[in-house]
PDB file of N, CA and C in Angstrom:
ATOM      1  N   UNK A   1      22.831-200.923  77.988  1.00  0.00           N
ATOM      2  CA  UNK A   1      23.058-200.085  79.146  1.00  0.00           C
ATOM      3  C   UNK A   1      21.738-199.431  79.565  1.00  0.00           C
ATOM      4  N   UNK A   2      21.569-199.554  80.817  1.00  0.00           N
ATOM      5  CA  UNK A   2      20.427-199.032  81.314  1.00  0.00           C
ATOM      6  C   UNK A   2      20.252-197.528  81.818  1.00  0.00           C
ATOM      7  N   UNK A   3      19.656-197.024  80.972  1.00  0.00           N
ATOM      8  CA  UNK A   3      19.690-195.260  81.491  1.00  0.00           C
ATOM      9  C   UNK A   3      19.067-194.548  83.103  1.00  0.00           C
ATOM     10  N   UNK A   4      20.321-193.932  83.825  1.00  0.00           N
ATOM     11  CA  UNK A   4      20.376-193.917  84.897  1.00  0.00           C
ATOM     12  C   UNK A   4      19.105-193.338  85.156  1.00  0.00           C
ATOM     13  N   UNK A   5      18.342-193.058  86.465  1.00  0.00           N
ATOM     14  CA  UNK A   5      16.991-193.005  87.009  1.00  0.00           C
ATOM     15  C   UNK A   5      17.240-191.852  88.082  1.00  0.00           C
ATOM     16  N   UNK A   6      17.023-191.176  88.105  1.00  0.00           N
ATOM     17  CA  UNK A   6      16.735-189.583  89.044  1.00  0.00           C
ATOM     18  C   UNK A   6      15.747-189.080  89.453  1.00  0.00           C
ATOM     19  N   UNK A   7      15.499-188.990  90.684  1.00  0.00           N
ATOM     20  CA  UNK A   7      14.506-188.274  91.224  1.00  0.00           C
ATOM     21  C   UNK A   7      13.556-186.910  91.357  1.00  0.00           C
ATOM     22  N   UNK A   8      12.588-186.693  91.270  1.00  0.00           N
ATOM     23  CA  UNK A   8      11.620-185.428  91.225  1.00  0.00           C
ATOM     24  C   UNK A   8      12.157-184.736  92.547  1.00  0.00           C
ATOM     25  N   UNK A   9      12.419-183.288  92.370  1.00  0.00           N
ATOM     26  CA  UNK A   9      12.357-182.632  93.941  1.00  0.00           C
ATOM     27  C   UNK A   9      11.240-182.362  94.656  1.00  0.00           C
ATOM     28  N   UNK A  10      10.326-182.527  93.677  1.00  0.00           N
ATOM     29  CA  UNK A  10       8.982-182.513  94.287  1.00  0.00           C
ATOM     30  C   UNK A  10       7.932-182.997  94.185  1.00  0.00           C
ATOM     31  N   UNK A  11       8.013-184.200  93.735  1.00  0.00           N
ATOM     32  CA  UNK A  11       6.867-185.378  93.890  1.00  0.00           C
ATOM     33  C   UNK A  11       7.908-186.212  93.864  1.00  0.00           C
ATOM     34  N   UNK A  12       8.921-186.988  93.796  1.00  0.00           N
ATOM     35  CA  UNK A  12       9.685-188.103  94.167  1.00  0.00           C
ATOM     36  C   UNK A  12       9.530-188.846  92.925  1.00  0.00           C
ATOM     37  N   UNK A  13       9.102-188.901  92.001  1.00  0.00           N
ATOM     38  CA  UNK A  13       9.301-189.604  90.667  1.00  0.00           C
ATOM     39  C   UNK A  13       9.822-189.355  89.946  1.00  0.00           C
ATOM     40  N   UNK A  14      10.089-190.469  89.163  1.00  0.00           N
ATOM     41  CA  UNK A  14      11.312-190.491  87.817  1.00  0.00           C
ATOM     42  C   UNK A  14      11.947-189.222  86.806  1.00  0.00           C
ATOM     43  N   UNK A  15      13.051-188.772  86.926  1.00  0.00           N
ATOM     44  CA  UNK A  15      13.285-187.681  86.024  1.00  0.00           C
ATOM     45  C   UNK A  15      14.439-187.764  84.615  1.00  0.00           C
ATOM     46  N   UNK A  16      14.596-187.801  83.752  1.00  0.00           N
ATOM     47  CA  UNK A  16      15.756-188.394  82.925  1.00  0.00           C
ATOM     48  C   UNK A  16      17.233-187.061  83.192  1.00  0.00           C
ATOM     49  N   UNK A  17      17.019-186.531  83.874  1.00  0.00           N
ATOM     50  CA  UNK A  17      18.481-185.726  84.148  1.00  0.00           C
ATOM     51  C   UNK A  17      18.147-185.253  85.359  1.00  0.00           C
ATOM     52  N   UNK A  18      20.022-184.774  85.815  1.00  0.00           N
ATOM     53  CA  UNK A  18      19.929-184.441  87.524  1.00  0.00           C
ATOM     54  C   UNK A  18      20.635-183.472  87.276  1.00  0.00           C
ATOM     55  N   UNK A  19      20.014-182.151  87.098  1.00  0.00           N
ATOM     56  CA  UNK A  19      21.122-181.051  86.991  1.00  0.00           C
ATOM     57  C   UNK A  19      21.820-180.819  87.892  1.00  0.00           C
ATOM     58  N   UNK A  20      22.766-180.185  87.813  1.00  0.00           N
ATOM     59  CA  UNK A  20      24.236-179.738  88.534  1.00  0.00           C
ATOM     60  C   UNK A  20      24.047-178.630  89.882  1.00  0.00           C
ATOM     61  N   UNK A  21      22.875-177.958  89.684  1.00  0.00           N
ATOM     62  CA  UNK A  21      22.485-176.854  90.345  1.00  0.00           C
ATOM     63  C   UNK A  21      21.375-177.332  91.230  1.00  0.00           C
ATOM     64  N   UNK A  22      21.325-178.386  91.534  1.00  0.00           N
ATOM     65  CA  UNK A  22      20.275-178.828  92.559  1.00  0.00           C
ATOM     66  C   UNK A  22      19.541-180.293  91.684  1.00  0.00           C
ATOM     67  N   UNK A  23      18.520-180.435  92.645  1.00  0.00           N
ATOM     68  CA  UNK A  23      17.628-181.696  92.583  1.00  0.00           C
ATOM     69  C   UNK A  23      16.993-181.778  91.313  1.00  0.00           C
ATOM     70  N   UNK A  24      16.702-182.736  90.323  1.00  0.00           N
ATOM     71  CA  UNK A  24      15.756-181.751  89.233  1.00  0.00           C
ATOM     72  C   UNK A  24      14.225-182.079  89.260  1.00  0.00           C
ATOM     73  N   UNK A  25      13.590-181.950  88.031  1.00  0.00           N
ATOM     74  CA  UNK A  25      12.206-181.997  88.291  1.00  0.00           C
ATOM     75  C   UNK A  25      11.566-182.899  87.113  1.00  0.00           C
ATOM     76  N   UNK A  26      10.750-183.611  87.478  1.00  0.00           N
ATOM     77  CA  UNK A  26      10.057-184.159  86.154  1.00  0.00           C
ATOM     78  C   UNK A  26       8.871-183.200  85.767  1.00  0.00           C
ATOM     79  N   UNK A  27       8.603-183.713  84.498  1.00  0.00           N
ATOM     80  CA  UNK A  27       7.788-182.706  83.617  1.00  0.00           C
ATOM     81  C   UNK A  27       6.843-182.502  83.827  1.00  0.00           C
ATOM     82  N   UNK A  28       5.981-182.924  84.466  1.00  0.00           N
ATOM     83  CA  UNK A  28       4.657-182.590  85.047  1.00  0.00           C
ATOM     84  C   UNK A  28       4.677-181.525  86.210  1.00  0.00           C
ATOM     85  N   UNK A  29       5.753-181.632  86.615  1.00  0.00           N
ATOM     86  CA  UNK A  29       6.443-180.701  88.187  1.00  0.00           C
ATOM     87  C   UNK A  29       6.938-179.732  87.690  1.00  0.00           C
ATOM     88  N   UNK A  30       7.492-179.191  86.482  1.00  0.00           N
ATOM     89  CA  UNK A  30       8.288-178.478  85.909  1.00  0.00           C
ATOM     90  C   UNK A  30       7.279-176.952  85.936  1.00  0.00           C
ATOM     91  N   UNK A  31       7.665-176.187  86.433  1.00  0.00           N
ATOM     92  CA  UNK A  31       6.983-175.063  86.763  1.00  0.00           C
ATOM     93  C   UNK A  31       7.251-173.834  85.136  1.00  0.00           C
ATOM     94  N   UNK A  32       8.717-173.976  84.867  1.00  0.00           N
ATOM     95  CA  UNK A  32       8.698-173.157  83.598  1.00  0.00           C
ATOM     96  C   UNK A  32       9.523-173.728  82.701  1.00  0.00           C
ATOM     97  N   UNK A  33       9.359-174.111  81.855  1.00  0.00           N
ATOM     98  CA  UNK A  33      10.006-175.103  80.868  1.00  0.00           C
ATOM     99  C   UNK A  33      10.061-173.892  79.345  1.00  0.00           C
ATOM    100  N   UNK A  34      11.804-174.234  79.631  1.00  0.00           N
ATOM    101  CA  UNK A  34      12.682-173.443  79.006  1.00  0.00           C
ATOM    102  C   UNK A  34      13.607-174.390  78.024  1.00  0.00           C
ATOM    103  N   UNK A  35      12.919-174.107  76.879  1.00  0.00           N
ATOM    104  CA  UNK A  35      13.178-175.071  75.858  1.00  0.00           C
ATOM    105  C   UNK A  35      14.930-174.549  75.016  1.00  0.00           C
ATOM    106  N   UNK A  36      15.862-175.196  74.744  1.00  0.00           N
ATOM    107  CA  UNK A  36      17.082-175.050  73.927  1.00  0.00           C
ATOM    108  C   UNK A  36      17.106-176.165  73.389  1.00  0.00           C
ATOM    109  N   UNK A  37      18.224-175.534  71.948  1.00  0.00           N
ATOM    110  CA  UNK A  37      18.023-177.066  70.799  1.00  0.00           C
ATOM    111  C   UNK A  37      19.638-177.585  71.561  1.00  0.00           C
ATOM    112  N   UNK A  38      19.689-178.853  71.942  1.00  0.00           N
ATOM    113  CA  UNK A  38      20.626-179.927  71.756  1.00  0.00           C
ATOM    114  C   UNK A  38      20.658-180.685  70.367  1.00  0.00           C
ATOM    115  N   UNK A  39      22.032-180.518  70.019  1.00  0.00           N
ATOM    116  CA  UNK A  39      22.375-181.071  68.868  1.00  0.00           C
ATOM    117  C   UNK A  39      22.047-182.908  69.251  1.00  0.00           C
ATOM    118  N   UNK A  40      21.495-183.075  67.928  1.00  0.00           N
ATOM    119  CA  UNK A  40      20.820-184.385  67.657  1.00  0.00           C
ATOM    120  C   UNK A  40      19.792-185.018  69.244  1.00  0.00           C
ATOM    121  N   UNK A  41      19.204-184.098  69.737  1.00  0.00           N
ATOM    122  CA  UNK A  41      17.971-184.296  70.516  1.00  0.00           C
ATOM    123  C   UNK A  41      16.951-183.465  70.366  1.00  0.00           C
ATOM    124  N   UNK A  42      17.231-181.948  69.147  1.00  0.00           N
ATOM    125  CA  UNK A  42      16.282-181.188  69.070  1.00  0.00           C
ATOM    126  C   UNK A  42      15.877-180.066  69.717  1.00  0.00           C
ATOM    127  N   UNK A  43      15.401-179.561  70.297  1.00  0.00           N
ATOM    128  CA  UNK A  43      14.610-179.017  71.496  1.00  0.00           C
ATOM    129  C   UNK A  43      14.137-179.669  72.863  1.00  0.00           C
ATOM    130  N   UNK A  44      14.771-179.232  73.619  1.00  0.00           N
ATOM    131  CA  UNK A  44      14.017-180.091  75.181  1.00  0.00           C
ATOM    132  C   UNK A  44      14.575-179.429  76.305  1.00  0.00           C
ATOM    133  N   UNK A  45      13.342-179.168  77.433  1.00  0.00           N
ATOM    134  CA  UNK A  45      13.678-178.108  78.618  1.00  0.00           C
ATOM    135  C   UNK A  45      15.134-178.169  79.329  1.00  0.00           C
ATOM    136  N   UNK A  46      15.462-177.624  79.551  1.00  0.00           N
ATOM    137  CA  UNK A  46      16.898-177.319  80.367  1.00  0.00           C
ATOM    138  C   UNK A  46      16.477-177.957  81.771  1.00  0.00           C
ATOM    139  N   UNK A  47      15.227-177.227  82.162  1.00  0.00           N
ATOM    140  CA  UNK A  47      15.259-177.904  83.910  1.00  0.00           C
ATOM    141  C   UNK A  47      14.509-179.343  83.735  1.00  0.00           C
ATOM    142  N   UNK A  48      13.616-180.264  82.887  1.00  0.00           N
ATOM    143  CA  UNK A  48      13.091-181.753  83.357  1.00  0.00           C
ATOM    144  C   UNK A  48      13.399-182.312  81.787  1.00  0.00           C
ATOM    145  N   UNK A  49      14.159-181.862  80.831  1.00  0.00           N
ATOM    146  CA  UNK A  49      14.322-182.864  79.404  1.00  0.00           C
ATOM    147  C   UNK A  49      13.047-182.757  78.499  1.00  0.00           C
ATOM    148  N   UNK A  50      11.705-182.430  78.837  1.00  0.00           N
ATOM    149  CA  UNK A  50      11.027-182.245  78.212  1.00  0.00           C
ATOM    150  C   UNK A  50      11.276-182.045  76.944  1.00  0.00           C
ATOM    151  N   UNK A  51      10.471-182.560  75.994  1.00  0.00           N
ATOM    152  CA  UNK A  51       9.897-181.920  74.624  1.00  0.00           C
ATOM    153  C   UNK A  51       8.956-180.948  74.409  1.00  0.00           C
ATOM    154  N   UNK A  52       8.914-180.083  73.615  1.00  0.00           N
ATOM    155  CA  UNK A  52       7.946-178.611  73.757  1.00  0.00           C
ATOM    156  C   UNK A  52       6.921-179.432  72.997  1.00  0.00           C
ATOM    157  N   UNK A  53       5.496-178.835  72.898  1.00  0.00           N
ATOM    158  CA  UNK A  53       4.329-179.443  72.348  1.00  0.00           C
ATOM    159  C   UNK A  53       4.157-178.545  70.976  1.00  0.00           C
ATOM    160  N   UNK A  54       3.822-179.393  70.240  1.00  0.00           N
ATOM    161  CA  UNK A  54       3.728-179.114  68.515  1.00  0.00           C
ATOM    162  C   UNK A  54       3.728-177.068  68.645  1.00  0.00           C
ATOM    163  N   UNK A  55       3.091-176.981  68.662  1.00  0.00           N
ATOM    164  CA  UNK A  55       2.584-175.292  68.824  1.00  0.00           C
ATOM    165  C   UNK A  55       3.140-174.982  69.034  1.00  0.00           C
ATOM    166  N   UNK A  56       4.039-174.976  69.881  1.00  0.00           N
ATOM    167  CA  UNK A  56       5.507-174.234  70.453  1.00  0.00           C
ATOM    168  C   UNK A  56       6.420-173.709  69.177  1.00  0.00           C
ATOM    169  N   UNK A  57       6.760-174.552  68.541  1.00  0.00           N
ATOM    170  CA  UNK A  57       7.466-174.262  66.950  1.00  0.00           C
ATOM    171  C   UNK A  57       6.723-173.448  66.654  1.00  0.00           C
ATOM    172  N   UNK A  58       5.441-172.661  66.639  1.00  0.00           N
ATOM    173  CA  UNK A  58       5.000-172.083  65.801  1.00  0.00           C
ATOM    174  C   UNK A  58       5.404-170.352  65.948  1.00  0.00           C
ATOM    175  N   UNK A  59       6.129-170.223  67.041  1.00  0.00           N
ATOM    176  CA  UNK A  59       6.685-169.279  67.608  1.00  0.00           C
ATOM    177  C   UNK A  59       7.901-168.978  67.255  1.00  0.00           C
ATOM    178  N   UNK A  60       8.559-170.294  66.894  1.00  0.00           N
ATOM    179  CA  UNK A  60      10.392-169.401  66.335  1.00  0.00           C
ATOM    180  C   UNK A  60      10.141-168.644  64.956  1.00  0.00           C
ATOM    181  N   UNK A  61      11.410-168.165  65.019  1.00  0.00           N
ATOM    182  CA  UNK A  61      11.860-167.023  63.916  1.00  0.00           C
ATOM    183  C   UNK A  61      12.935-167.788  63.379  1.00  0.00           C
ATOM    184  N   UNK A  62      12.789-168.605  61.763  1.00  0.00           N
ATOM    185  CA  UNK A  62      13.367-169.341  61.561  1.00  0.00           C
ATOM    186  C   UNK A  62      14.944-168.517  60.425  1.00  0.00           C
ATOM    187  N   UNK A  63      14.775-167.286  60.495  1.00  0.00           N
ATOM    188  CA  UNK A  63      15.030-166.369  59.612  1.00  0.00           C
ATOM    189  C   UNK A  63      16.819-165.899  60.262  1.00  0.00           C
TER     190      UNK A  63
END
């Protein structure tokens, strides 16, 4: 199965999700990337799917 293909709202290229609340954005376009853990995907932005960059972890409170 081929994973569906969605558009940038603001450069017109490829995005892997189309949120519900409008157009979405790919990650380079992504103005504030707001990371939550999805079970068995980890961490990845709410508005373009992103993955946070190594360093980012170095910030939670694992406690």
């Amino acid at each position: 199965m081929i994973p569906p293909t969605f558009k940038c709202g603001k450069c017109g290229g490829s995005t892997i999700i189309e949120p519900q609340d409008g157009p979405g954005v790919c990650e380079s376009c992504c103005e504030d990337h707001d990371y939550l853990y999805e079970r068995y995907e980890g961490y990845r932005c709410v508005h373009c799917h992103g993955e946070p960059p190594p360093d980012w972890y170095d910030g939670l409170d694992y406690d």
